[in-house]
C-alpha atoms as a PDB file:
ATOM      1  CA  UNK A   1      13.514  42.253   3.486  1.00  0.00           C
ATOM      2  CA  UNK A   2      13.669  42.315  -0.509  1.00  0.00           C
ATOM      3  CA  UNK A   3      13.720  39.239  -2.583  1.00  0.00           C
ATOM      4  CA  UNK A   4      17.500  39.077  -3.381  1.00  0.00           C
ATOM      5  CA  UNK A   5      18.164  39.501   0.703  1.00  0.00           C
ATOM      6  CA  UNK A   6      15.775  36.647   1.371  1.00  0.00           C
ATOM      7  CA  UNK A   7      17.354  34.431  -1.071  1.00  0.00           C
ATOM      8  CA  UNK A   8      20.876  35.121  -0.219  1.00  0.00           C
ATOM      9  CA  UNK A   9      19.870  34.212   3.371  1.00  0.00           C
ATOM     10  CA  UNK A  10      18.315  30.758   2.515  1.00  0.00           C
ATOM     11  CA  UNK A  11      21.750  30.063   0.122  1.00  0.00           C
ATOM     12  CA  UNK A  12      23.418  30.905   3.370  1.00  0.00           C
ATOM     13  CA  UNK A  13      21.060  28.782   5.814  1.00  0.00           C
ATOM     14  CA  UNK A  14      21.483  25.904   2.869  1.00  0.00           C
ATOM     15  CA  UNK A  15      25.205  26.584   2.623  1.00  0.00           C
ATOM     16  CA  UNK A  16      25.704  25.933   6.394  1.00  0.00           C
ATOM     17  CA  UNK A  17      23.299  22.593   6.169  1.00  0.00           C
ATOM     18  CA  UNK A  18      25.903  21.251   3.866  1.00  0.00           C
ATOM     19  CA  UNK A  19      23.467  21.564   0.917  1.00  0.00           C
ATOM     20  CA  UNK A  20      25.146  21.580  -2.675  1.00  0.00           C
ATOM     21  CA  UNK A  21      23.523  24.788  -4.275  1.00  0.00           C
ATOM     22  CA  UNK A  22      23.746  25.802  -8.125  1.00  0.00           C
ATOM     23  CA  UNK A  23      23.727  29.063  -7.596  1.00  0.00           C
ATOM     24  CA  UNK A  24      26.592  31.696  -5.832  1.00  0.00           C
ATOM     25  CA  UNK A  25      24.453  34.239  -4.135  1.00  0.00           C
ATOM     26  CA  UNK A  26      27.178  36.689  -4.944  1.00  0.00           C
ATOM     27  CA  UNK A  27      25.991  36.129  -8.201  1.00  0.00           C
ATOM     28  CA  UNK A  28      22.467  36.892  -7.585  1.00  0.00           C
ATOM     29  CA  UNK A  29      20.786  39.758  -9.096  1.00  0.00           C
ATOM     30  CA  UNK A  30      16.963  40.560  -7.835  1.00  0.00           C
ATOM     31  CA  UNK A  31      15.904  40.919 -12.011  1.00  0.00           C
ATOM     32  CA  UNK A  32      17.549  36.940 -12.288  1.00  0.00           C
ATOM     33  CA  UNK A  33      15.656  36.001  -9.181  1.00  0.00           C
ATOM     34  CA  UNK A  34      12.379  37.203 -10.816  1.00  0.00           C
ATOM     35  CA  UNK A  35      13.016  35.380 -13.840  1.00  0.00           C
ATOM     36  CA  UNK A  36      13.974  32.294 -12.123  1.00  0.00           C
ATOM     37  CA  UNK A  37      10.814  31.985  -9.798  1.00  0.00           C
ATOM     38  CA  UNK A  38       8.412  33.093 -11.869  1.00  0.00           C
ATOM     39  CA  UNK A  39       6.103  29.835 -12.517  1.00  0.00           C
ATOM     40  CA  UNK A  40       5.179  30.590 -15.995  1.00  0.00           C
ATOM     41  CA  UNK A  41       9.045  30.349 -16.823  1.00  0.00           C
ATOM     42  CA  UNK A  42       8.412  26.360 -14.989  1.00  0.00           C
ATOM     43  CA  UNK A  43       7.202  24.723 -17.932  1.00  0.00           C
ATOM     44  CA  UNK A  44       9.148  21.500 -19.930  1.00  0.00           C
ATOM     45  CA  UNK A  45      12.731  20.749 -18.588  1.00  0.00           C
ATOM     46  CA  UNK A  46      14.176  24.399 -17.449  1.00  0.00           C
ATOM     47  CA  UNK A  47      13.138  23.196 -13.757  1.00  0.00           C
ATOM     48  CA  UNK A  48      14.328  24.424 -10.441  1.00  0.00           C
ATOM     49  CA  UNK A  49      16.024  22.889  -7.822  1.00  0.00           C
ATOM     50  CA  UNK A  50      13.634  22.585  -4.442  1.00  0.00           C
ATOM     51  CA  UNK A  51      13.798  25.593  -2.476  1.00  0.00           C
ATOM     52  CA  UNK A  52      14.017  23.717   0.628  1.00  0.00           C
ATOM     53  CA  UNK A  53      16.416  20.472   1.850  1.00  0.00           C
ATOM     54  CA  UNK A  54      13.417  18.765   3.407  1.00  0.00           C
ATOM     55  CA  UNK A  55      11.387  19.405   0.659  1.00  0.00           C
ATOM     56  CA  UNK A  56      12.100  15.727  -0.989  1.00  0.00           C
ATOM     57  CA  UNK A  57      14.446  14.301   1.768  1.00  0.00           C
ATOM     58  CA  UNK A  58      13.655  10.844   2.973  1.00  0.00           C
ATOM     59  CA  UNK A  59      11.600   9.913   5.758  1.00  0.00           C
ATOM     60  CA  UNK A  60      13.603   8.012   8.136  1.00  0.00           C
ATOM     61  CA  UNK A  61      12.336   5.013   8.130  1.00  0.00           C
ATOM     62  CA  UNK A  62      12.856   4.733   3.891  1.00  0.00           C
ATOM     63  CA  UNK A  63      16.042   2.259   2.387  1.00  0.00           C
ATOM     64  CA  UNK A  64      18.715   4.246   2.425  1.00  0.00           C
ATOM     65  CA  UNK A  65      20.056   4.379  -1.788  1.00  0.00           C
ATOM     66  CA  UNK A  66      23.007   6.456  -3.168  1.00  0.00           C
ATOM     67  CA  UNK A  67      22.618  10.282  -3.523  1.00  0.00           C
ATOM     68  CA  UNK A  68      20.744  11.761  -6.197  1.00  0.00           C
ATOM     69  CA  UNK A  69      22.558  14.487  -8.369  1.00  0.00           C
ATOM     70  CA  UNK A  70      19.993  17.367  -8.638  1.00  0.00           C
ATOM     71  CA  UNK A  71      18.667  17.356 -11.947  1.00  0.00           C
ATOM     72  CA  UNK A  72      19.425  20.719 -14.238  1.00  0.00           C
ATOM     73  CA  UNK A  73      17.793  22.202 -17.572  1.00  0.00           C
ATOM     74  CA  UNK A  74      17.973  19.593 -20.553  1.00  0.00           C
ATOM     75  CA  UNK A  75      20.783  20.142 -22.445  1.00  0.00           C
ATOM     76  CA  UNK A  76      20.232  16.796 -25.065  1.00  0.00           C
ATOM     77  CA  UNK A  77      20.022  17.681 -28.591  1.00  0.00           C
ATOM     78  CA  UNK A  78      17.132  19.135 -30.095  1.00  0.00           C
ATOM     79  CA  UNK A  79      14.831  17.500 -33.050  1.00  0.00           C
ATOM     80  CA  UNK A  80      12.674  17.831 -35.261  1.00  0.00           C
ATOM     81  CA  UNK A  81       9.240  16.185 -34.900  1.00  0.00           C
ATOM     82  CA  UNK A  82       7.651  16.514 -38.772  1.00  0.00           C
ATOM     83  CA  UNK A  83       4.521  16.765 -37.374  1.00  0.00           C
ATOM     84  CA  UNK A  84       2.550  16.468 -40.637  1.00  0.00           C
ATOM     85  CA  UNK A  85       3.620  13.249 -41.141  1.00  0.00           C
ATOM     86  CA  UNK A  86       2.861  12.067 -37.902  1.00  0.00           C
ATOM     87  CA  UNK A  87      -1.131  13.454 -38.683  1.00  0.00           C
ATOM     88  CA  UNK A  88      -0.481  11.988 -41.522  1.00  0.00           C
ATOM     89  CA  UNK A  89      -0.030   8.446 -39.606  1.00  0.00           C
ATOM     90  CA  UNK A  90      -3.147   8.668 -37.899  1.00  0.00           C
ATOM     91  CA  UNK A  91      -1.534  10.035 -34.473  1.00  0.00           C
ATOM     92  CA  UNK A  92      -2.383  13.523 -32.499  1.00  0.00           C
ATOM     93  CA  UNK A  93      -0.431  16.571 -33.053  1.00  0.00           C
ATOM     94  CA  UNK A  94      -0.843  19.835 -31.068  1.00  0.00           C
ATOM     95  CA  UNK A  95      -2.380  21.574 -33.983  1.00  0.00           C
ATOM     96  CA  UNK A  96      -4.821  18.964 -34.035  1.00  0.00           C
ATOM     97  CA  UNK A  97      -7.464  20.626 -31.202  1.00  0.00           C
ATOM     98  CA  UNK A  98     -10.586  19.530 -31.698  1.00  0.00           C
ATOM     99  CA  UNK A  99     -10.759  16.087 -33.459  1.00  0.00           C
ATOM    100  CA  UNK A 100     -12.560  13.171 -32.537  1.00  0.00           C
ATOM    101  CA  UNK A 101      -8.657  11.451 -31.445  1.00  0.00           C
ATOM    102  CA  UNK A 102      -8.424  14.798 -29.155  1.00  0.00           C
ATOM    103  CA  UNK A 103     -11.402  14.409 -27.720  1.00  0.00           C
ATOM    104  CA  UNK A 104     -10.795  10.817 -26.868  1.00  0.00           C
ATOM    105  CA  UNK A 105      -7.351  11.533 -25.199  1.00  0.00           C
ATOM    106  CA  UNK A 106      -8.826  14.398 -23.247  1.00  0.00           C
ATOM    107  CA  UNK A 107     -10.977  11.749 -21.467  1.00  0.00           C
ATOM    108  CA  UNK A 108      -8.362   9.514 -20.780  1.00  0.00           C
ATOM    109  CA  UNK A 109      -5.838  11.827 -19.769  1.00  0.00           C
ATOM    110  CA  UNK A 110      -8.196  14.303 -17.187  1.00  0.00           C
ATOM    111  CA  UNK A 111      -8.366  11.286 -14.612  1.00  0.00           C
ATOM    112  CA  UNK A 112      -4.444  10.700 -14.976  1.00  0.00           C
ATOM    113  CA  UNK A 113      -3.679  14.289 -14.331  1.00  0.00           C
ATOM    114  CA  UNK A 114      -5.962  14.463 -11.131  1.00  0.00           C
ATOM    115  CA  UNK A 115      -4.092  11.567  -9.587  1.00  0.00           C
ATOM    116  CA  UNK A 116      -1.123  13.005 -10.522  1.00  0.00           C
ATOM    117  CA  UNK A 117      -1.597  16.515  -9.323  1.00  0.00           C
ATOM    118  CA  UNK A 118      -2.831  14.503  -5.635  1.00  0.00           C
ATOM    119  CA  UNK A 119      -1.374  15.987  -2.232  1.00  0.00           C
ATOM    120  CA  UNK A 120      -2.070  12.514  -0.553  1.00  0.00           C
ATOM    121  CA  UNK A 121       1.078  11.310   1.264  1.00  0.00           C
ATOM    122  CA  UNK A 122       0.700   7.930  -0.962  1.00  0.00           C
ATOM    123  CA  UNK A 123       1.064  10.049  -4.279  1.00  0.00           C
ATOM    124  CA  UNK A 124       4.898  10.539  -4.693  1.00  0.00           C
ATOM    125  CA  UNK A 125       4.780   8.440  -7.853  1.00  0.00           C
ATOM    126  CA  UNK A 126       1.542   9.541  -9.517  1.00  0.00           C
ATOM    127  CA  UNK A 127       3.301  11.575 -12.056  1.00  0.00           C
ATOM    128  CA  UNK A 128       5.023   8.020 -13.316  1.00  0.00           C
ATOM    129  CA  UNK A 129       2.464   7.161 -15.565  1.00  0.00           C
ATOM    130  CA  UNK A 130       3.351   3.303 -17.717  1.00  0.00           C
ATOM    131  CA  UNK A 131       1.386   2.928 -20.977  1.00  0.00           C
ATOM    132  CA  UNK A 132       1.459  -1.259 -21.748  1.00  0.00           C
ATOM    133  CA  UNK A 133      -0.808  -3.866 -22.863  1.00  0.00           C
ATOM    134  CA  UNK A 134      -1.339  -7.831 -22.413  1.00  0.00           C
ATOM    135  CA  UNK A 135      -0.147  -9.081 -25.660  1.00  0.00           C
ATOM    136  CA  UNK A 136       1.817  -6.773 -28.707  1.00  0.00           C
ATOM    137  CA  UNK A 137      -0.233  -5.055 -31.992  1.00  0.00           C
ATOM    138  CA  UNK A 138      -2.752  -3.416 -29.018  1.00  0.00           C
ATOM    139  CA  UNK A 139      -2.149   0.080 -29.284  1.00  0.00           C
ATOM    140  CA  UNK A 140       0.464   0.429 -26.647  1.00  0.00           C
ATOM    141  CA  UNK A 141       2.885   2.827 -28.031  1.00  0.00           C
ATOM    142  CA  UNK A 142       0.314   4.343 -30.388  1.00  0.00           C
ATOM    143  CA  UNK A 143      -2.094   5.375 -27.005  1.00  0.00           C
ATOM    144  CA  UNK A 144       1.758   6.106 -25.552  1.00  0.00           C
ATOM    145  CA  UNK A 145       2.306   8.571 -27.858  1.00  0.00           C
ATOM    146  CA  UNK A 146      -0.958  10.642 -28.366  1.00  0.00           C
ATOM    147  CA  UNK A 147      -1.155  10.721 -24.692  1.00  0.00           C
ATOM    148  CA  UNK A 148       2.138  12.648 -24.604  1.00  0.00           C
ATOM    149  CA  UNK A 149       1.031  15.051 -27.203  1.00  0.00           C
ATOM    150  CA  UNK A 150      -2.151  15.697 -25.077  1.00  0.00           C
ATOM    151  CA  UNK A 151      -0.462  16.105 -21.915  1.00  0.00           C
ATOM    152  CA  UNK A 152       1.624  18.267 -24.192  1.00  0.00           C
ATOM    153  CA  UNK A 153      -0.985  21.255 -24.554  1.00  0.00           C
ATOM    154  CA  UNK A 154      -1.682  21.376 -21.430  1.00  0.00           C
ATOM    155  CA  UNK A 155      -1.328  24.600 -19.772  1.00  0.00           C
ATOM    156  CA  UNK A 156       0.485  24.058 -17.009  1.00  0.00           C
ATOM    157  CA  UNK A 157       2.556  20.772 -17.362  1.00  0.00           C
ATOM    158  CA  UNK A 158       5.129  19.310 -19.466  1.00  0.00           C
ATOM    159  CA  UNK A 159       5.767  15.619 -20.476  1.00  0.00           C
ATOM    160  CA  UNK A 160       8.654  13.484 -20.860  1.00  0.00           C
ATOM    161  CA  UNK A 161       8.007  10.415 -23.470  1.00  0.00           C
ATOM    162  CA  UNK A 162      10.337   7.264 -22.772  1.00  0.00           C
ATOM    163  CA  UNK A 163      10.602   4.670 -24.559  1.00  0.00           C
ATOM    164  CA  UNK A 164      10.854   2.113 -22.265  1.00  0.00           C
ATOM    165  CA  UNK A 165      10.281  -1.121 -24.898  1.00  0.00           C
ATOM    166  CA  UNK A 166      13.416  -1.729 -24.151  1.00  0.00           C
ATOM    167  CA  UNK A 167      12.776  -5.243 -26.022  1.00  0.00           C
ATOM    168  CA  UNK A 168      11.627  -3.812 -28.979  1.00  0.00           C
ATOM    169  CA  UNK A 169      11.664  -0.070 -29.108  1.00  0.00           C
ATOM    170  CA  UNK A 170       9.073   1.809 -31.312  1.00  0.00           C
ATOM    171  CA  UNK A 171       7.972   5.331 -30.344  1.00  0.00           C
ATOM    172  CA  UNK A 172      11.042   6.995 -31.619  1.00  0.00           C
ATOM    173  CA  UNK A 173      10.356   5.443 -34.869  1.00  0.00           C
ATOM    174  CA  UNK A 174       7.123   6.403 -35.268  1.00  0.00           C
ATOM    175  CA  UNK A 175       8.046  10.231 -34.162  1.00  0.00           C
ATOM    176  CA  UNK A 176      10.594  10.083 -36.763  1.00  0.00           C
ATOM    177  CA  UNK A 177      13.589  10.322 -34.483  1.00  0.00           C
ATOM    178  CA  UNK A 178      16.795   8.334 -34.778  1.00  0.00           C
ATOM    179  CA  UNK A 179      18.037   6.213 -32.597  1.00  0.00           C
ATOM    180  CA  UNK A 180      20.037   7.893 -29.695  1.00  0.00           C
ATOM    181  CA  UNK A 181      21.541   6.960 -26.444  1.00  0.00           C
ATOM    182  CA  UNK A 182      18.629   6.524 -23.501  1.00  0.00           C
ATOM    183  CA  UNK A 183      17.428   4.937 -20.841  1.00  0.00           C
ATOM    184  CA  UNK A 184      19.659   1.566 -20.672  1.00  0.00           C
ATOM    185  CA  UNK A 185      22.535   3.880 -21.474  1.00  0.00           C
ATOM    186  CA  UNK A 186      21.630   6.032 -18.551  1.00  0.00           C
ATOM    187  CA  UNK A 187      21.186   3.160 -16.449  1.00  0.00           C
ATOM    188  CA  UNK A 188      24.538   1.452 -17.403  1.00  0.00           C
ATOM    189  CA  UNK A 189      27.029   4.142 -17.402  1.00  0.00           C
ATOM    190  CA  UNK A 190      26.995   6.437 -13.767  1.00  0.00           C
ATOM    191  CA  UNK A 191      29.258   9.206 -16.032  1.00  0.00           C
ATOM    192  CA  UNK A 192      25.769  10.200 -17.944  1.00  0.00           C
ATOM    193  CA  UNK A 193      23.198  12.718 -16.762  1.00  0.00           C
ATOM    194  CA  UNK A 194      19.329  12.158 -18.033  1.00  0.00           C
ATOM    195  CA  UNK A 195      19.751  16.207 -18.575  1.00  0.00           C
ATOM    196  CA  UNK A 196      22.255  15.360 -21.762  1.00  0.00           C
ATOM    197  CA  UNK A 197      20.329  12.378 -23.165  1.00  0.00           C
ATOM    198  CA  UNK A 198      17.039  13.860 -23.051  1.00  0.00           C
ATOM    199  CA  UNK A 199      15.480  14.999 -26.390  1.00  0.00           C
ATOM    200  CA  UNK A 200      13.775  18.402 -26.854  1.00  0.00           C
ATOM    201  CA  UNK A 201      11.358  18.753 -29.661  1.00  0.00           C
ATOM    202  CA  UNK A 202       9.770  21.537 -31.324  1.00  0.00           C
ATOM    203  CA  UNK A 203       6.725  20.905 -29.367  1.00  0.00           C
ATOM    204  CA  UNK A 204       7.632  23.099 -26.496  1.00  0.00           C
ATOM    205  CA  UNK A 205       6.258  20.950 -23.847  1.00  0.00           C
ATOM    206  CA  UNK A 206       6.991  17.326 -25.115  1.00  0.00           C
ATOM    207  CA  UNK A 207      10.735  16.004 -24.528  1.00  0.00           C
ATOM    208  CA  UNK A 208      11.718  12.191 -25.555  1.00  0.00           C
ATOM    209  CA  UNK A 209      13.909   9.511 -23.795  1.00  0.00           C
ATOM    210  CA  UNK A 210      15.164   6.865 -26.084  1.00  0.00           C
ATOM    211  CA  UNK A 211      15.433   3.362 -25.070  1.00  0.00           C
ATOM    212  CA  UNK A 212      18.943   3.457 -25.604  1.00  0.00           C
ATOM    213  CA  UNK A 213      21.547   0.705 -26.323  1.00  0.00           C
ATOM    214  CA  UNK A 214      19.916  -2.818 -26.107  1.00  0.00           C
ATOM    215  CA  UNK A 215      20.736  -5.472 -23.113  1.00  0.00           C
ATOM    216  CA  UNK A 216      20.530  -8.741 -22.249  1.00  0.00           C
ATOM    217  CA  UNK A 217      20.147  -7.574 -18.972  1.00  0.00           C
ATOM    218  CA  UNK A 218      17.155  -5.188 -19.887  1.00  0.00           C
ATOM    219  CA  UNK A 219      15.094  -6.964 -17.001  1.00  0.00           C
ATOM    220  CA  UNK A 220      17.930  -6.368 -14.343  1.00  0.00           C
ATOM    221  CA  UNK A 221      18.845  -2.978 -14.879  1.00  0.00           C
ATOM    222  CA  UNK A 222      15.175  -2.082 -15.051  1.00  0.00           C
ATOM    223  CA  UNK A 223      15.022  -3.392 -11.199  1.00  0.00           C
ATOM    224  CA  UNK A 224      18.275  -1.910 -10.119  1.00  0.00           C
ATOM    225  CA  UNK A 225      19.333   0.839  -7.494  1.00  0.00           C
ATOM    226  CA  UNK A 226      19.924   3.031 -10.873  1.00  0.00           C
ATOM    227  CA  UNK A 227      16.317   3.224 -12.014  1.00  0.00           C
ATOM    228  CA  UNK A 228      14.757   3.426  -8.917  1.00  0.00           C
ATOM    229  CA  UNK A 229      17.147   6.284  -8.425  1.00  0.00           C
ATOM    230  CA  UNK A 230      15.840   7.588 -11.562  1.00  0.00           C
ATOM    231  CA  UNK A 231      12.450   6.913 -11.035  1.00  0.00           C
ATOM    232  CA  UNK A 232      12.384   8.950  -7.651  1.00  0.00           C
ATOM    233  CA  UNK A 233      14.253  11.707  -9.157  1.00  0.00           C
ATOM    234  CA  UNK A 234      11.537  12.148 -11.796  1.00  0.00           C
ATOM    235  CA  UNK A 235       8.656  11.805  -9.761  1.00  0.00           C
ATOM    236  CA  UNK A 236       9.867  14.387  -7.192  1.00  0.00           C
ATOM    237  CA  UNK A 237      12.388  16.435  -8.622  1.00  0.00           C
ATOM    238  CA  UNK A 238      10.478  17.426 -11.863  1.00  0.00           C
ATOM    239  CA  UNK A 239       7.290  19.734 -10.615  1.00  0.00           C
ATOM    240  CA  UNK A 240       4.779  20.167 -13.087  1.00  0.00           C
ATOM    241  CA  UNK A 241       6.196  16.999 -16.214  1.00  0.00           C
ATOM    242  CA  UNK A 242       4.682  14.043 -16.305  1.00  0.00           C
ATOM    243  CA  UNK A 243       6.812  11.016 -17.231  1.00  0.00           C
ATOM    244  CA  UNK A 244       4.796   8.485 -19.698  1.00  0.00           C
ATOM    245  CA  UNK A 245       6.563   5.045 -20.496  1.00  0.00           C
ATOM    246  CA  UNK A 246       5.963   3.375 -23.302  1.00  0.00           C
ATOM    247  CA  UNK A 247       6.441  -0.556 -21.664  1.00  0.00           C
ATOM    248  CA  UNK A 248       6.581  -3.776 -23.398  1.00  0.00           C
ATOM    249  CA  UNK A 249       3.545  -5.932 -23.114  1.00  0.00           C
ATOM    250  CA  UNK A 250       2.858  -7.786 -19.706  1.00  0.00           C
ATOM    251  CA  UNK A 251       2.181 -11.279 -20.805  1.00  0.00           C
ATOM    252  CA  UNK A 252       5.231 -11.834 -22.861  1.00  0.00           C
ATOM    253  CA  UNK A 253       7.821 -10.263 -21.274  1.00  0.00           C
ATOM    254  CA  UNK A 254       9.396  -9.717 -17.548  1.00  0.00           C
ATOM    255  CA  UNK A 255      10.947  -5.939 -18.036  1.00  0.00           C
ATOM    256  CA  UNK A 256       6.819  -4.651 -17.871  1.00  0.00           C
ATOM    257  CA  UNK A 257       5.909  -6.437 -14.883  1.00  0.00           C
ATOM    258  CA  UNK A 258       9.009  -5.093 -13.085  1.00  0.00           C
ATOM    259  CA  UNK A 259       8.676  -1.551 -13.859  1.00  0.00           C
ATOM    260  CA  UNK A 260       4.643  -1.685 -13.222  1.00  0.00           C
ATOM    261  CA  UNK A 261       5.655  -2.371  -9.566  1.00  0.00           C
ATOM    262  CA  UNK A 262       7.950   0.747  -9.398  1.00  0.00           C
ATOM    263  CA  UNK A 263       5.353   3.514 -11.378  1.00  0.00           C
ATOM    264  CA  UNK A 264       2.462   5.010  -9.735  1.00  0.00           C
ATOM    265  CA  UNK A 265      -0.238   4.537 -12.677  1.00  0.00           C
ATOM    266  CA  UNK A 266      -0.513   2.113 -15.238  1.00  0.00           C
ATOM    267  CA  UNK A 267      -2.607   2.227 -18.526  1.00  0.00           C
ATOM    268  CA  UNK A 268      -3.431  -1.252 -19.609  1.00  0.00           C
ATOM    269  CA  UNK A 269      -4.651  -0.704 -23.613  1.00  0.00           C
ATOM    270  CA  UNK A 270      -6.875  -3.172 -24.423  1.00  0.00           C
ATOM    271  CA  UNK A 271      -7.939  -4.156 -28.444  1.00  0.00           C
ATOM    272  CA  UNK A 272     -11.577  -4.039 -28.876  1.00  0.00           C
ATOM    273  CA  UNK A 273     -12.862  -7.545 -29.914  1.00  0.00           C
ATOM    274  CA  UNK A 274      -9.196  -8.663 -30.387  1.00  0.00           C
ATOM    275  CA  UNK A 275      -8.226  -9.421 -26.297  1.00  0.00           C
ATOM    276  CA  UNK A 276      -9.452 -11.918 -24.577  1.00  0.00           C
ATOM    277  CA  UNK A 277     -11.200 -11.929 -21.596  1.00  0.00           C
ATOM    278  CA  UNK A 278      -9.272 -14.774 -19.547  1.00  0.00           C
ATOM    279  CA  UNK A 279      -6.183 -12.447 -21.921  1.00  0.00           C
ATOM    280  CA  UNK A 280      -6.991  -9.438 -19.709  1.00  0.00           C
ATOM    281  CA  UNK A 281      -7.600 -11.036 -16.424  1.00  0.00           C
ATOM    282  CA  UNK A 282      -4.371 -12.268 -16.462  1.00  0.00           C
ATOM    283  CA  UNK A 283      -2.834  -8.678 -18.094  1.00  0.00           C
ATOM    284  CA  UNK A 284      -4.669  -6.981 -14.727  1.00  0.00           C
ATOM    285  CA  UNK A 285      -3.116 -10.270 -12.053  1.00  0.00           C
ATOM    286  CA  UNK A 286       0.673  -8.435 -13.706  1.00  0.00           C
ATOM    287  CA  UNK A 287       0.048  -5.466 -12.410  1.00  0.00           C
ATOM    288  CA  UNK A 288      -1.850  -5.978  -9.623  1.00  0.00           C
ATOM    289  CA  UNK A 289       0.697  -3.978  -7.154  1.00  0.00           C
ATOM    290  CA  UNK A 290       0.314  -0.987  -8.866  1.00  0.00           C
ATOM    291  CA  UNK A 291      -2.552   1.742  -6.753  1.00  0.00           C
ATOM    292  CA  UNK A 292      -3.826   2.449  -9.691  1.00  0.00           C
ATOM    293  CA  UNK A 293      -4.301   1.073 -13.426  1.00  0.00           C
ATOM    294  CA  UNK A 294      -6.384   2.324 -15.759  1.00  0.00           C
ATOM    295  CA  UNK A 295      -7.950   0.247 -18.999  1.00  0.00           C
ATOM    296  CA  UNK A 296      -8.501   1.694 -22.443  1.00  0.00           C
ATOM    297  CA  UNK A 297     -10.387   0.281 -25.256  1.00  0.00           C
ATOM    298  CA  UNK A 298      -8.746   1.086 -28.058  1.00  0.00           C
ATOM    299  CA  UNK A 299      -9.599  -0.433 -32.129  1.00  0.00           C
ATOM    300  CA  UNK A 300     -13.116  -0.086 -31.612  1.00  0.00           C
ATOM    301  CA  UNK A 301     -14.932  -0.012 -34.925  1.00  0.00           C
ATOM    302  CA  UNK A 302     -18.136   1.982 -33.458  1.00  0.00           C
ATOM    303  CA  UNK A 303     -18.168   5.502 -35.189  1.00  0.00           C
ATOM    304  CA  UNK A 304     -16.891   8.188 -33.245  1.00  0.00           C
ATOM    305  CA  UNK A 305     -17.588   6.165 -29.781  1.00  0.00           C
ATOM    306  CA  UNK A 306     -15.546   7.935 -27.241  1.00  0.00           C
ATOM    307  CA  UNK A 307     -12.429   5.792 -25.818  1.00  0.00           C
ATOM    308  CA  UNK A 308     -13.740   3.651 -22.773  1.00  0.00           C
ATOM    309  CA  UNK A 309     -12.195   4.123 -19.945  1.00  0.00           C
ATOM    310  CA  UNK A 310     -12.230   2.340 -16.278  1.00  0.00           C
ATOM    311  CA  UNK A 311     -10.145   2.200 -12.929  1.00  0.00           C
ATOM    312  CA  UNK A 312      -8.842  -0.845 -11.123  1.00  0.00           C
ATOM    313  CA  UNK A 313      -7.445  -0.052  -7.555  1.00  0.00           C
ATOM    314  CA  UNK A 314      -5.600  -2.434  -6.055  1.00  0.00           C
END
């Protein structure tokens, strides 16, 4: 059986399931079928639908929640990252290979990636990876952001930067981008798709959510049916991206504590010889429902000391 026959027979075995499909198999050449399945073609948002209904479906004993729409190629505008000027501020680019900063991030980010690339049943949410600290001036977003751009050259996976400060928002300012509609936009209004508000940059594998249009009920839509809808949808329906958040910090705000619980890693920066100890104990006590959460030293003046790094299971 050739490749067009088997897929027109799993569009009609999908068809008869009741199984929206975004493809007419009447449509179907074998040359587009090539294209379409060919991994290589799988990297940043151009992503593919699962081939199978099962493949994410719910177990039956999860909460039932409201259909998800399956998620199709980003279609936000496109920007400009002057990526110069962001060297220029001290922060990793993708040119920028084989620098101390590059070094660093490759520590930090090869135990992240493992997790995230884990088969265990208890890893759905691995690829969800939140980016915070105990008090503000840390490092938060600045670790936020060079962790993207690392996760950026990898060879096989994307990543999707949101700013999810929704308090005080930061990474798109830093990156040079204006503000846009994002994530409390997507969360208030059911009429908009993540696939139109998403940002693609000229760093092929590095897209950007905004934080969007401020709330006063930043703390409640962050714990509603609508992000854990989203939340599921990018940690299943995405294969290959990892989704960074840039959070607020844990001590002085509720919004980080609530979306620690929902993410499946959590990267606690910590300020060398500026934090606390009794500080960090009770940073760690905030997220102590997430599996996994990592702590980085970050401001340390030892030259060229490689970041520290260190796991907390709990």
């Amino acid at each position: 059986m050739s490749i067009i026959e088997q897929a027109t027979k799993r569009l009609e075995e999908l068809n008869r399931a009741g199984i929206a499909v975004p493809w007419a198999a009447a449509n179907l050449k074998e040359s587009d079928f090539r294209h379409a399945t060919d991994p290589g073609r799988r990297s940043g948002l151009e992503l593919l639908p699962p081939a199978a209904e099962d493949r994410h479906g719910a177990r039956d004993d999860a909460p039932a929640r409201r259909p998800m729409r399956r998620p199709g190629a980003a279609t936000g505008p496109s920007v400009t990252l002057d990526l110069q000027k962001i060297e220029a501020g001290g922060n990793l680019v993708p040119t920028q290979l084989r620098s101390i900063l590059a070094e660093e991030f490759r520590q930090i980010k090869r135990p992240l990636l493992k997790n995230a690339r884990s088969k265990a049943a208890s890893s759905e949410r691995l690829p969800l990876i939140m980016v915070t600290s105990a008090m503000p001036g840390e490092g938060k977003t600045f670790s936020a952001i060079n962790l993207a751009m690392s996760i950026a050259v990898e060879i096989d996976m994307s990543v999707l930067l949101i700013d999810a400060d929704v308090v005080r928002p930061d990474a798109m300012r830093r990156l040079g981008v204006e503000e846009e509609r994002g994530l409390l936009d997507l969360l208030t209004n059911p009429s908009l798709r993540l696939e139109d508000l998403i940002l693609r940059t000229n760093v092929p594998k590095l897209s950007l959510l905004p934080a969007g249009r401020r709330s006063n009920l930043s703390t409640e839509l962050l714990a509603s049916e609508a992000m854990e809808e989203l939340l599921v949808s990018l940690a299943t329906e995405y294969p290959g991206q990892i989704a960074i958040f840039d959070a607020p910090p844990l001590l002085l705000t509720s919004e980080a504590k609530v979306l620690a619980s929902r993410v499946g890693q959590v990267v606690l920066v910590v300020e060398a010889g500026g934090t606390s100890r009794s500080t960090v104990a009770q940073a760690f006590s905030a997220v102590e429902n997430c599996p996994i959460v990592m702590s980085v030293l970050n401001k340390s003046t030892e030259p060229q000391l490689p970041v520290g790094y260190g796991y907390y299971y709990g």
